[in-house]
Protein backbone atom coordinates (compact mmCIF):
# COMPACT_ATOMS: atom_id res chain seq x y z
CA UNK A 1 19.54 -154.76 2.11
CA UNK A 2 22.39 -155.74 1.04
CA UNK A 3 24.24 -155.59 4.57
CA UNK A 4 21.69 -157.41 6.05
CA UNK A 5 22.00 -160.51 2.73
CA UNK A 6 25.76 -160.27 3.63
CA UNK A 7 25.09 -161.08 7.31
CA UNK A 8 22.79 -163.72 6.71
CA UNK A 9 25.58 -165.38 4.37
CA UNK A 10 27.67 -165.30 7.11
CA UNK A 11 25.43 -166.84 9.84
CA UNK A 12 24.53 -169.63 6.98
CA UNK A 13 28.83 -170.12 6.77
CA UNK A 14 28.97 -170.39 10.65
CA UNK A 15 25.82 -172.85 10.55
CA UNK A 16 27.24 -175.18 8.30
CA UNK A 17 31.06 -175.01 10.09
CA UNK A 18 28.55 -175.63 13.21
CA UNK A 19 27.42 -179.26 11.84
CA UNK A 20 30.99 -181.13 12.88
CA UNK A 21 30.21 -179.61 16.61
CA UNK A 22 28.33 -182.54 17.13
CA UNK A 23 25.92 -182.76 20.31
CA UNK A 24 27.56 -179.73 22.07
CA UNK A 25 25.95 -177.24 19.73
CA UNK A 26 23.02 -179.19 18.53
CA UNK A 27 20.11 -177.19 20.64
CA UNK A 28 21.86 -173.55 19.23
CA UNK A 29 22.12 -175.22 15.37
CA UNK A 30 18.25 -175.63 15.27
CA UNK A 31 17.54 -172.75 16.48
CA UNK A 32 20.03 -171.18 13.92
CA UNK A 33 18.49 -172.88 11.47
CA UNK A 34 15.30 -171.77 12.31
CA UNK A 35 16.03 -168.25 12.67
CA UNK A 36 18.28 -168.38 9.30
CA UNK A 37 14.85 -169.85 7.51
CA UNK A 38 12.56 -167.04 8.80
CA UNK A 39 15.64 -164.50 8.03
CA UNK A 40 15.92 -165.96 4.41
CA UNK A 41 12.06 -165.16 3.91
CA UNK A 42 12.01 -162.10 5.79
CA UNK A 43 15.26 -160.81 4.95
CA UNK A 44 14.08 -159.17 1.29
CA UNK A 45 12.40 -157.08 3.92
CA UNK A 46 13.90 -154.81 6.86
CA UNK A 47 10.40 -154.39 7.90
CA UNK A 48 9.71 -157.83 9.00
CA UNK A 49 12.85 -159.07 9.88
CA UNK A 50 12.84 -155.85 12.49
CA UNK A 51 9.56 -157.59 13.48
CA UNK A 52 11.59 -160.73 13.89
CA UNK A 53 13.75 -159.33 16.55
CA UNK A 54 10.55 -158.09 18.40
CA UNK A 55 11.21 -154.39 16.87
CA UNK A 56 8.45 -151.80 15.70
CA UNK A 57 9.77 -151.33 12.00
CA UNK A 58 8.21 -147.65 12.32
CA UNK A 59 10.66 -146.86 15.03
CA UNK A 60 13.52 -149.17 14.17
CA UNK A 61 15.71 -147.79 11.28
CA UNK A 62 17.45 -150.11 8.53
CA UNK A 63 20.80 -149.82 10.14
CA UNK A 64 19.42 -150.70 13.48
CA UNK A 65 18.05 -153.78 11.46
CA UNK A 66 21.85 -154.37 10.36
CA UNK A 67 23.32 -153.80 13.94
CA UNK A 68 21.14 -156.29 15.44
CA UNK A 69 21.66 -158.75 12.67
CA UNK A 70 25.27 -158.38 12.98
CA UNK A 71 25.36 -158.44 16.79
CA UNK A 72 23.59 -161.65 16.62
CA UNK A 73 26.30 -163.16 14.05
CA UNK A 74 29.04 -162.25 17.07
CA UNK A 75 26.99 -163.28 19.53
CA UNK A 76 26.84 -166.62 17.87
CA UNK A 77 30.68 -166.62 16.62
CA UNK A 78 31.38 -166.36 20.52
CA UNK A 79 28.99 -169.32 21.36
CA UNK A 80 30.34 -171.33 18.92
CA UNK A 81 33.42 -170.85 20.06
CA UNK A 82 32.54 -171.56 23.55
CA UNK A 83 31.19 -174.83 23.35
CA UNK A 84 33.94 -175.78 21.17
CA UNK A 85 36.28 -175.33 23.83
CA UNK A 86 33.78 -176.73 26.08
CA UNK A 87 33.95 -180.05 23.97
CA UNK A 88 37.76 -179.81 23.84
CA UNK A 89 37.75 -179.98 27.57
CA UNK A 90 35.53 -182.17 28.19
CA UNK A 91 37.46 -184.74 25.53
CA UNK A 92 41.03 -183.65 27.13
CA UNK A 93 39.07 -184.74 30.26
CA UNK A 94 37.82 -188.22 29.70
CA UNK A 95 40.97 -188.54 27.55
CA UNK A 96 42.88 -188.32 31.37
CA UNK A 97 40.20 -190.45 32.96
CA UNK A 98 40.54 -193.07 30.75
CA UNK A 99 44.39 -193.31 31.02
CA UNK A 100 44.26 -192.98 34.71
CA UNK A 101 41.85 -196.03 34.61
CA UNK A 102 44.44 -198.15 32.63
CA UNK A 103 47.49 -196.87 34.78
CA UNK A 104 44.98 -198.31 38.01
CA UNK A 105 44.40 -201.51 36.52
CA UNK A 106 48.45 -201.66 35.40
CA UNK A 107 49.26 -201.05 38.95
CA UNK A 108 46.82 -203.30 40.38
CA UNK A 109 48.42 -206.35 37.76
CA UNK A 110 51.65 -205.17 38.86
CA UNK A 111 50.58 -205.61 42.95
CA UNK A 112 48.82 -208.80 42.22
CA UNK A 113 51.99 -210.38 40.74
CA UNK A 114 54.66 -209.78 43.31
């Protein structure tokens, strides 16, 4: 139990570093959320939160529990940092598109005065 408590503390740290993502992450954050309320609930319980991952609790041991908890924290420590870089690109990318837009209109200015 209490692996599966620590895990959930650390999806609930990586949720709440999640809410300055902005849109990029939005969709994953609610469904975070949704699966960090039902894991809150559930979590007292290996039973149901085996049931949770679509696992038969009579043939899903408590550290199998753990393992997929904990695979899903990585799994979501990757995505996050995915579509951070995602949003880093796509900001270094209308960053350039902007200041090839200004460099256009300079140049046009400059043609339009000689």
């Amino acid at each position: 139990m209490q692996a599966i408590m620590k895990g959930l503390e650390k999806v609930k740290q990586e949720l709440a570093g999640s809410e300055n993502d902005g849109p990029v992450s939005e969709t994953f954050r609610k469904t975070l959320k949704e699966f960090v309320g039902a894991a809150e609930t559930e979590g007292r319980n290996a039973d149901a939160l085996a049931l949770y991952f679509g696992e038969d609790p009579a043939r899903c041991p408590f550290e199998q529990v753990v393992a997929t908890l904990l695979n899903f924290v990585r799994m979501f420590c990757k995505a996050h940092e995915e579509n951070s870089k995602q949003a880093e690109l796509e900001k270094k990318k209308a960053q350039k598109e902007a200041e090839m837009e200004i460099a256009k209109g300079i140049n046009l200015t400059k043609k339009g005065v000689k």
